[in-house]
PDB file of N, CA and C in Angstrom:
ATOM      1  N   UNK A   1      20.344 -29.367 -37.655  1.00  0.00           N
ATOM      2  CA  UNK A   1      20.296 -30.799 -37.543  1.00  0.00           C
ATOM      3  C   UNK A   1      20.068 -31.391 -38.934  1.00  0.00           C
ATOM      4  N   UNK A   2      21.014 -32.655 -39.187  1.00  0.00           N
ATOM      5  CA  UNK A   2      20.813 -33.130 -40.702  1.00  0.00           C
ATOM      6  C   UNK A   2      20.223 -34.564 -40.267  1.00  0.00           C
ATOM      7  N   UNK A   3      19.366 -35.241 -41.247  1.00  0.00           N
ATOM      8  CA  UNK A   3      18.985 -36.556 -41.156  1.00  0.00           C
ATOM      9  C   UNK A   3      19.538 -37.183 -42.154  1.00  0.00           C
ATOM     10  N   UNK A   4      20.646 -38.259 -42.303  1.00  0.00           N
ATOM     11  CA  UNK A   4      21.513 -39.475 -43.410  1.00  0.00           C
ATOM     12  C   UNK A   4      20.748 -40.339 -43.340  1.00  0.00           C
ATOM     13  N   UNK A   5      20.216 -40.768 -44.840  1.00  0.00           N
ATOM     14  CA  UNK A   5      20.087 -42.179 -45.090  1.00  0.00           C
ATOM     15  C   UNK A   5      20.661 -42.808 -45.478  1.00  0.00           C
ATOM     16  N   UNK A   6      21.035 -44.144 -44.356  1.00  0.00           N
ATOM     17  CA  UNK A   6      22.494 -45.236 -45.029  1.00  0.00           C
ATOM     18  C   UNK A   6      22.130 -46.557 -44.939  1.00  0.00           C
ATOM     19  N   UNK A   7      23.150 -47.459 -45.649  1.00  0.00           N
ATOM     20  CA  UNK A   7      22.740 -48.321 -45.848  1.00  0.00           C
ATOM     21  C   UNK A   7      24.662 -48.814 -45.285  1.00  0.00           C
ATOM     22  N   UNK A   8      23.921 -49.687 -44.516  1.00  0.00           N
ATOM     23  CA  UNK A   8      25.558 -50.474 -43.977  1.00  0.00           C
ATOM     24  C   UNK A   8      25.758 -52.183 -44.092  1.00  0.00           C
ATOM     25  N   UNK A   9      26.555 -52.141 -44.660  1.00  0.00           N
ATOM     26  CA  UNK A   9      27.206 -53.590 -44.958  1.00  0.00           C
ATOM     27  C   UNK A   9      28.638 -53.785 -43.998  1.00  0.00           C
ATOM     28  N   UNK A  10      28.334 -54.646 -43.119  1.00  0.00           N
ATOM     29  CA  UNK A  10      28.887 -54.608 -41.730  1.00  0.00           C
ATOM     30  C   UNK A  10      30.082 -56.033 -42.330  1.00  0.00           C
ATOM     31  N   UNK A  11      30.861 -56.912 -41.837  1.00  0.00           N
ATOM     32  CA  UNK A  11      31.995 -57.700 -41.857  1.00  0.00           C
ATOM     33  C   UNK A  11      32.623 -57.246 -43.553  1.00  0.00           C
ATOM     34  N   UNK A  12      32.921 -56.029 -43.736  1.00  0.00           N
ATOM     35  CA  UNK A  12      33.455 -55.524 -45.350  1.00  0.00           C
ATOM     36  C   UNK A  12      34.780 -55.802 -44.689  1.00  0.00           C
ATOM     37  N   UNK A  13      35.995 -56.207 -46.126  1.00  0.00           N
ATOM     38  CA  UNK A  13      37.382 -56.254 -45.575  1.00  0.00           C
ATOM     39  C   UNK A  13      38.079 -54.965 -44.929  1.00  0.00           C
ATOM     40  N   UNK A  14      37.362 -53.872 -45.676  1.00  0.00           N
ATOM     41  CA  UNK A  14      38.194 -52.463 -45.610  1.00  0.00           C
ATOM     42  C   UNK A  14      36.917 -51.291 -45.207  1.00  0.00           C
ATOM     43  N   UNK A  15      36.842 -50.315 -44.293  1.00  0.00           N
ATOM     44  CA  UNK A  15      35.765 -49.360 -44.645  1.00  0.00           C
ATOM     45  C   UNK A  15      35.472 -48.539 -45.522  1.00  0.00           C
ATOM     46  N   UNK A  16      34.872 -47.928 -45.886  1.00  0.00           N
ATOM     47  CA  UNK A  16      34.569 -47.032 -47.300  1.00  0.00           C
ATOM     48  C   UNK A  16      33.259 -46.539 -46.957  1.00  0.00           C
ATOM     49  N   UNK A  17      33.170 -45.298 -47.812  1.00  0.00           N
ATOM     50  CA  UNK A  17      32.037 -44.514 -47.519  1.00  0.00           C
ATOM     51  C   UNK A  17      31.743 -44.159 -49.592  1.00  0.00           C
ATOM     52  N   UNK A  18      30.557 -44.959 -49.832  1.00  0.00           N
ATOM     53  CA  UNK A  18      30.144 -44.220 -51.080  1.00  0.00           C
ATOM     54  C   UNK A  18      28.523 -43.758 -51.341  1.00  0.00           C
ATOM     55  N   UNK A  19      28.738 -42.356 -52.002  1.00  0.00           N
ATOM     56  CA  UNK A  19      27.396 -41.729 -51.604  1.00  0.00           C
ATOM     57  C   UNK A  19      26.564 -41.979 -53.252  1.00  0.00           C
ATOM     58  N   UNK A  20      25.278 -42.511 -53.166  1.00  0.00           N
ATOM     59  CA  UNK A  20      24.543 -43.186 -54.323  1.00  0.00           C
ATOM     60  C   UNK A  20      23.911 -41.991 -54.523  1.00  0.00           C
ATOM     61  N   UNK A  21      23.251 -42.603 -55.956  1.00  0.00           N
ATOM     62  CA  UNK A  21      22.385 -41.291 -57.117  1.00  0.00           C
ATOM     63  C   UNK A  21      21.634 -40.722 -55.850  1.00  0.00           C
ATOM     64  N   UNK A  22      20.861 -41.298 -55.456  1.00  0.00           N
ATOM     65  CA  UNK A  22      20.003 -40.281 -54.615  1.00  0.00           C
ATOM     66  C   UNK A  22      19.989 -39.944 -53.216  1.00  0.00           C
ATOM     67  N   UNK A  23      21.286 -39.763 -53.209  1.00  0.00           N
ATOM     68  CA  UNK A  23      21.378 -38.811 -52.174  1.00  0.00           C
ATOM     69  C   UNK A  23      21.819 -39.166 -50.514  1.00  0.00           C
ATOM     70  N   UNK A  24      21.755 -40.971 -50.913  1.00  0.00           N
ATOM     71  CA  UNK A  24      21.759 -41.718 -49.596  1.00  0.00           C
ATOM     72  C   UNK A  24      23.480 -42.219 -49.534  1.00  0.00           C
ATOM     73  N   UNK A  25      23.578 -42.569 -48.509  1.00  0.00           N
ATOM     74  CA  UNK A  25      25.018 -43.376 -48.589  1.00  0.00           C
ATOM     75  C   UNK A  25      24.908 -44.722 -47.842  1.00  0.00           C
ATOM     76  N   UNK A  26      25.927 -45.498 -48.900  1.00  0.00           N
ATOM     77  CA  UNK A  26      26.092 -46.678 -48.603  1.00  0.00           C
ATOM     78  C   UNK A  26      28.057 -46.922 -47.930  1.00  0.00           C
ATOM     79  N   UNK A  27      27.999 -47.398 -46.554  1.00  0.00           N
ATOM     80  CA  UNK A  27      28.902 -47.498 -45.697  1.00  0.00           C
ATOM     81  C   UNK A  27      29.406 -48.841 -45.530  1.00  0.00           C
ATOM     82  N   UNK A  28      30.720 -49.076 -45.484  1.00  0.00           N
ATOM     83  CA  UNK A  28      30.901 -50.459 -45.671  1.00  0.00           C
ATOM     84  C   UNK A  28      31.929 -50.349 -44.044  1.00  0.00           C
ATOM     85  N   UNK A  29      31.354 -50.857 -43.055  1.00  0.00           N
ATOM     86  CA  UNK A  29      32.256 -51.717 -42.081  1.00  0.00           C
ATOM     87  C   UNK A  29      32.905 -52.798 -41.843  1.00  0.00           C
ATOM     88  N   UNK A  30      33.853 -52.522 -40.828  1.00  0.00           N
ATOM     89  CA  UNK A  30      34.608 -54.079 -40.479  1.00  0.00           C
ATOM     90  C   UNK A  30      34.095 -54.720 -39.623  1.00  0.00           C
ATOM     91  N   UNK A  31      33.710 -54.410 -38.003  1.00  0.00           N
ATOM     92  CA  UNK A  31      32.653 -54.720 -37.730  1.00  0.00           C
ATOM     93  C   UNK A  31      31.566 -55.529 -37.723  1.00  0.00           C
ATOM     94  N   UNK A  32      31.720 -57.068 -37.134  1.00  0.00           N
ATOM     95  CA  UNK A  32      30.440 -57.513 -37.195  1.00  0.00           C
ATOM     96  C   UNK A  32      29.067 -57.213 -36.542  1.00  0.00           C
ATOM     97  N   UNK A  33      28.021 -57.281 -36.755  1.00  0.00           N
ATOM     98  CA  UNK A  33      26.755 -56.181 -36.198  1.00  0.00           C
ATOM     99  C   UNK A  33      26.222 -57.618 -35.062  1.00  0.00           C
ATOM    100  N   UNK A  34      27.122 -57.221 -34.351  1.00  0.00           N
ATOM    101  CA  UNK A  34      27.080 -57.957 -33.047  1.00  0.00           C
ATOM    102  C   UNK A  34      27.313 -57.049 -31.790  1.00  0.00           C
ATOM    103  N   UNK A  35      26.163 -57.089 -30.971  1.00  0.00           N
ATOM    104  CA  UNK A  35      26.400 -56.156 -29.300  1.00  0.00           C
ATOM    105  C   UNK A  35      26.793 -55.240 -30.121  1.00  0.00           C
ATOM    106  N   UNK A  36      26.011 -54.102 -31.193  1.00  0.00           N
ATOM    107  CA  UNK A  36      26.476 -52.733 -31.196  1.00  0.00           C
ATOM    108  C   UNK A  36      27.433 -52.639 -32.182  1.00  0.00           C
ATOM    109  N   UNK A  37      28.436 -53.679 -32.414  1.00  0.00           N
ATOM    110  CA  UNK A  37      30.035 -53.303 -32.695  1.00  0.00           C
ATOM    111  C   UNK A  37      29.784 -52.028 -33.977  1.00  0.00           C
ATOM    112  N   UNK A  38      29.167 -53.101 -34.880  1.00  0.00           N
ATOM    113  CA  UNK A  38      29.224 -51.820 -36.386  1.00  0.00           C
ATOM    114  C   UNK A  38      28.204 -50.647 -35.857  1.00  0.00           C
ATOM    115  N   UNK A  39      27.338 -50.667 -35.089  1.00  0.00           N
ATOM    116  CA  UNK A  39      26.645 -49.208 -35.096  1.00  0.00           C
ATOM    117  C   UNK A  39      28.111 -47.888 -34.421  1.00  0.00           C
ATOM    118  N   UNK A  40      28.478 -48.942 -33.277  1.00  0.00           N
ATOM    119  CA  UNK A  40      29.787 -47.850 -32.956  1.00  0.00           C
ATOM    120  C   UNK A  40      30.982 -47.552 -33.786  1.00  0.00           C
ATOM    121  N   UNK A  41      30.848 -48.499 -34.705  1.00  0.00           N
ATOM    122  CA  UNK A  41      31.603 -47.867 -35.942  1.00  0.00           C
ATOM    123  C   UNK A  41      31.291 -46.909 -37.027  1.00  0.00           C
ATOM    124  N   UNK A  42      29.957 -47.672 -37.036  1.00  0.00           N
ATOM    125  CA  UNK A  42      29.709 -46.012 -37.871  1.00  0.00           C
ATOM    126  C   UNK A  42      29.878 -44.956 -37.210  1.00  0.00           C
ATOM    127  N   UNK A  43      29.657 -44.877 -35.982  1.00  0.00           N
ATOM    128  CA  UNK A  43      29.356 -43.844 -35.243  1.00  0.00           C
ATOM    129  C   UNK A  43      30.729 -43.188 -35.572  1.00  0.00           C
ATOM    130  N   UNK A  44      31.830 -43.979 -35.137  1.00  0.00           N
ATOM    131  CA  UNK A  44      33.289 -43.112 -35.425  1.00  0.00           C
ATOM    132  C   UNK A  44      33.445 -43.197 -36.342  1.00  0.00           C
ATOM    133  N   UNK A  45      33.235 -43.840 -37.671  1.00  0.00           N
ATOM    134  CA  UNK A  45      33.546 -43.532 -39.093  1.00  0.00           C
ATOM    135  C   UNK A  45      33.255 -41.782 -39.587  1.00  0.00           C
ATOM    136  N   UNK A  46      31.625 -41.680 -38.887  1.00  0.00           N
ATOM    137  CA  UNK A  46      31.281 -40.515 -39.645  1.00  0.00           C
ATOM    138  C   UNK A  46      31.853 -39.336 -38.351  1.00  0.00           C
ATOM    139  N   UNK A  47      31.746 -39.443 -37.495  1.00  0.00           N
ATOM    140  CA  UNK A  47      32.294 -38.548 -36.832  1.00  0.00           C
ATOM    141  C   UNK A  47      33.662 -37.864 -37.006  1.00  0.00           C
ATOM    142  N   UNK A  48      34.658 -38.955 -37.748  1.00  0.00           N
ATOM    143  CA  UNK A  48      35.926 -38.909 -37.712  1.00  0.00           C
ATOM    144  C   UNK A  48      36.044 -37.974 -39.637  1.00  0.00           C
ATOM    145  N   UNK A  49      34.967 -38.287 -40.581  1.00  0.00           N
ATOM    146  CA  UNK A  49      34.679 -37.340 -41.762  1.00  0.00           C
ATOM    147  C   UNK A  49      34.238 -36.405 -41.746  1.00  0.00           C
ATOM    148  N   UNK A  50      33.174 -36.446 -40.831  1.00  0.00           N
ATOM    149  CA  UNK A  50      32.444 -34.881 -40.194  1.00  0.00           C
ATOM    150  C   UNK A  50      32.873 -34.017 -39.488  1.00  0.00           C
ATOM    151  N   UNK A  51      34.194 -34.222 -39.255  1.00  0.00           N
ATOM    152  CA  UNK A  51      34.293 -33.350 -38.050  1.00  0.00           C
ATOM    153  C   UNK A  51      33.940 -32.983 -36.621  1.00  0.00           C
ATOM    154  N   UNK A  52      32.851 -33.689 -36.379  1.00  0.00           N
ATOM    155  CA  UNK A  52      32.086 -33.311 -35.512  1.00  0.00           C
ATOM    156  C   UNK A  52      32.144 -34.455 -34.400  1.00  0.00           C
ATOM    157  N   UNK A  53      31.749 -33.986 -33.299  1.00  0.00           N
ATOM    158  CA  UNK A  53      32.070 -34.871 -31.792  1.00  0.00           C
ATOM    159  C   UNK A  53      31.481 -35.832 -31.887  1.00  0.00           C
ATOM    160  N   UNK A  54      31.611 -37.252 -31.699  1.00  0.00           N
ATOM    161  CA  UNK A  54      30.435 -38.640 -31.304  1.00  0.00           C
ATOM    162  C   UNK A  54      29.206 -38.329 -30.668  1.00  0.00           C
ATOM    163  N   UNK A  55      29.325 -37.836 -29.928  1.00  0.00           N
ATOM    164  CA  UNK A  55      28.448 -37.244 -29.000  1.00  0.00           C
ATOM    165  C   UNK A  55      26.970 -36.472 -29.916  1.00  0.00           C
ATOM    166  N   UNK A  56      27.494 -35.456 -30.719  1.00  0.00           N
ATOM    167  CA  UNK A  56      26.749 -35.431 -31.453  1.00  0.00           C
ATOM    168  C   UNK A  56      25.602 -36.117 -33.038  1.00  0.00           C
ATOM    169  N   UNK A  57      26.399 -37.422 -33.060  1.00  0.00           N
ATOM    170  CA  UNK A  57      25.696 -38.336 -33.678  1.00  0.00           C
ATOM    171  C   UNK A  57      24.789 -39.584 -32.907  1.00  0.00           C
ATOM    172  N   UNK A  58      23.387 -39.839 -33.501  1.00  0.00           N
ATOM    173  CA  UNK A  58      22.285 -40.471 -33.280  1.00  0.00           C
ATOM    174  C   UNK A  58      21.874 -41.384 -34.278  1.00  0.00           C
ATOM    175  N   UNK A  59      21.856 -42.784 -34.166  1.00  0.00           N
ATOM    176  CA  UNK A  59      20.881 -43.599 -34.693  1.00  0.00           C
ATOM    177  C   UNK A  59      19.233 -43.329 -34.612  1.00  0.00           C
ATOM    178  N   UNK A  60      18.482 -42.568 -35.418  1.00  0.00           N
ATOM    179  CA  UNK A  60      17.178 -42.661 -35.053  1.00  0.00           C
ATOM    180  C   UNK A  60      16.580 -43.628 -35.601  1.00  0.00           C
ATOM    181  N   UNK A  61      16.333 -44.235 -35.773  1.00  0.00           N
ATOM    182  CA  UNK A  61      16.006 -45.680 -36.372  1.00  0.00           C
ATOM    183  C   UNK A  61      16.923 -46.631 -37.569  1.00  0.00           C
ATOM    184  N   UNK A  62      16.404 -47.623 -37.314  1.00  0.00           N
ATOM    185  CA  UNK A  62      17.056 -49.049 -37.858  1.00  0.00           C
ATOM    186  C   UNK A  62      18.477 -49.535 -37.496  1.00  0.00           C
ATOM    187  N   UNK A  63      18.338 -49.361 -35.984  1.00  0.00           N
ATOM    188  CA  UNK A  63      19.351 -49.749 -35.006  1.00  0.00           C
ATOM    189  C   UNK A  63      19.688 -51.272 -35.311  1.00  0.00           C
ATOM    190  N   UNK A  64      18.872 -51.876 -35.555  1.00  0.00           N
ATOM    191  CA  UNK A  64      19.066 -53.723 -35.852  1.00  0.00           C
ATOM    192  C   UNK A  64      18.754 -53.728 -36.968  1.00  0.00           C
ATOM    193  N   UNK A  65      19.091 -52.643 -37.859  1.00  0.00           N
ATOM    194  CA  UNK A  65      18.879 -52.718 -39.654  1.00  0.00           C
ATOM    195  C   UNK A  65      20.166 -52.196 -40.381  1.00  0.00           C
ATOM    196  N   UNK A  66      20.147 -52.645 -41.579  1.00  0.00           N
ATOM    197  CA  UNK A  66      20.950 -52.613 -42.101  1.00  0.00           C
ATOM    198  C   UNK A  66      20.854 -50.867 -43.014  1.00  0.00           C
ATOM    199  N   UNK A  67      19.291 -50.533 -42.990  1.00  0.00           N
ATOM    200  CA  UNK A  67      19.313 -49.159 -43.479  1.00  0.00           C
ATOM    201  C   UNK A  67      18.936 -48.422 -42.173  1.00  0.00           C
ATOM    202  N   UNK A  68      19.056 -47.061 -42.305  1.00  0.00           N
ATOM    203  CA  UNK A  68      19.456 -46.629 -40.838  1.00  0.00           C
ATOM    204  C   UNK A  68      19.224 -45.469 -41.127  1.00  0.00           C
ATOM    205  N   UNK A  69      18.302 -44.369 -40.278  1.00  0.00           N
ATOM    206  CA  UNK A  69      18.664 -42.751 -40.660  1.00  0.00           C
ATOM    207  C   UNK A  69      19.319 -42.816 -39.358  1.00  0.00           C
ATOM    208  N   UNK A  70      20.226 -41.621 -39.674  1.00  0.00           N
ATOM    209  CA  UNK A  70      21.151 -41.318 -38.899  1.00  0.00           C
ATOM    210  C   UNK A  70      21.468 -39.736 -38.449  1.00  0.00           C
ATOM    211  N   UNK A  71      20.652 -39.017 -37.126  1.00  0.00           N
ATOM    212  CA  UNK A  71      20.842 -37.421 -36.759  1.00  0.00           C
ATOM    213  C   UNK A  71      21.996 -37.076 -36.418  1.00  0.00           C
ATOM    214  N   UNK A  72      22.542 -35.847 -37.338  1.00  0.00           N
ATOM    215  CA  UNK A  72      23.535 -35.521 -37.102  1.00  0.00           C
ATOM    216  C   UNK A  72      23.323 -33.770 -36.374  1.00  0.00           C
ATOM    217  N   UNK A  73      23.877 -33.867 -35.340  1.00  0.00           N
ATOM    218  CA  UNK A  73      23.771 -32.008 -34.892  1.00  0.00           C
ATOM    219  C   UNK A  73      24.146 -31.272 -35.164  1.00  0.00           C
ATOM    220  N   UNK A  74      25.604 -31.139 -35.709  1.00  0.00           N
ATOM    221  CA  UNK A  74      26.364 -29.868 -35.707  1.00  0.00           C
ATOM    222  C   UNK A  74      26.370 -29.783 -37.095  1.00  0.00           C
ATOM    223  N   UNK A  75      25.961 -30.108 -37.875  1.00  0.00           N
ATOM    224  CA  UNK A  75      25.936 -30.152 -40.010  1.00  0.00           C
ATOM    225  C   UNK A  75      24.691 -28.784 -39.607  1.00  0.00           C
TER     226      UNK A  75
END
């Protein structure tokens, strides 16, 4: 099990994934963070880089934040 620290900037024109000096990543959605929308985008953003099933990704905190760790299972 891996724990991501990200930082998401939700109504971006285009998505992008860039990973900062220390170690965290900053995620840019389309997505406005309305009813969920950008958390379920991240959700398939990283699932769809990782390889790995939706199913196996978790918001563990900062669900209504803009920084967010994020459990991943199968890493």
């Amino acid at each position: 099990m891996k724990v991501l620290s990200i930082k998401v900037k939700p109504n971006s024109k285009q998505q992008a994934i860039h990973q900062e000096g220390d170690g965290s990543l900053t995620i840019r959605l389309k997505s406005p963070p309305v009813d969920g929308k950008a958390n379920q985008e991240l959700i398939q953003l990283l699932a769809k880089e990782l390889n790995v099933p939706k199913s196996s990704i978790r918001i563990k905190s900062g669900a209504s934040s803009k920084s967010k760790l994020v459990e991943i299972d199968s890493l």
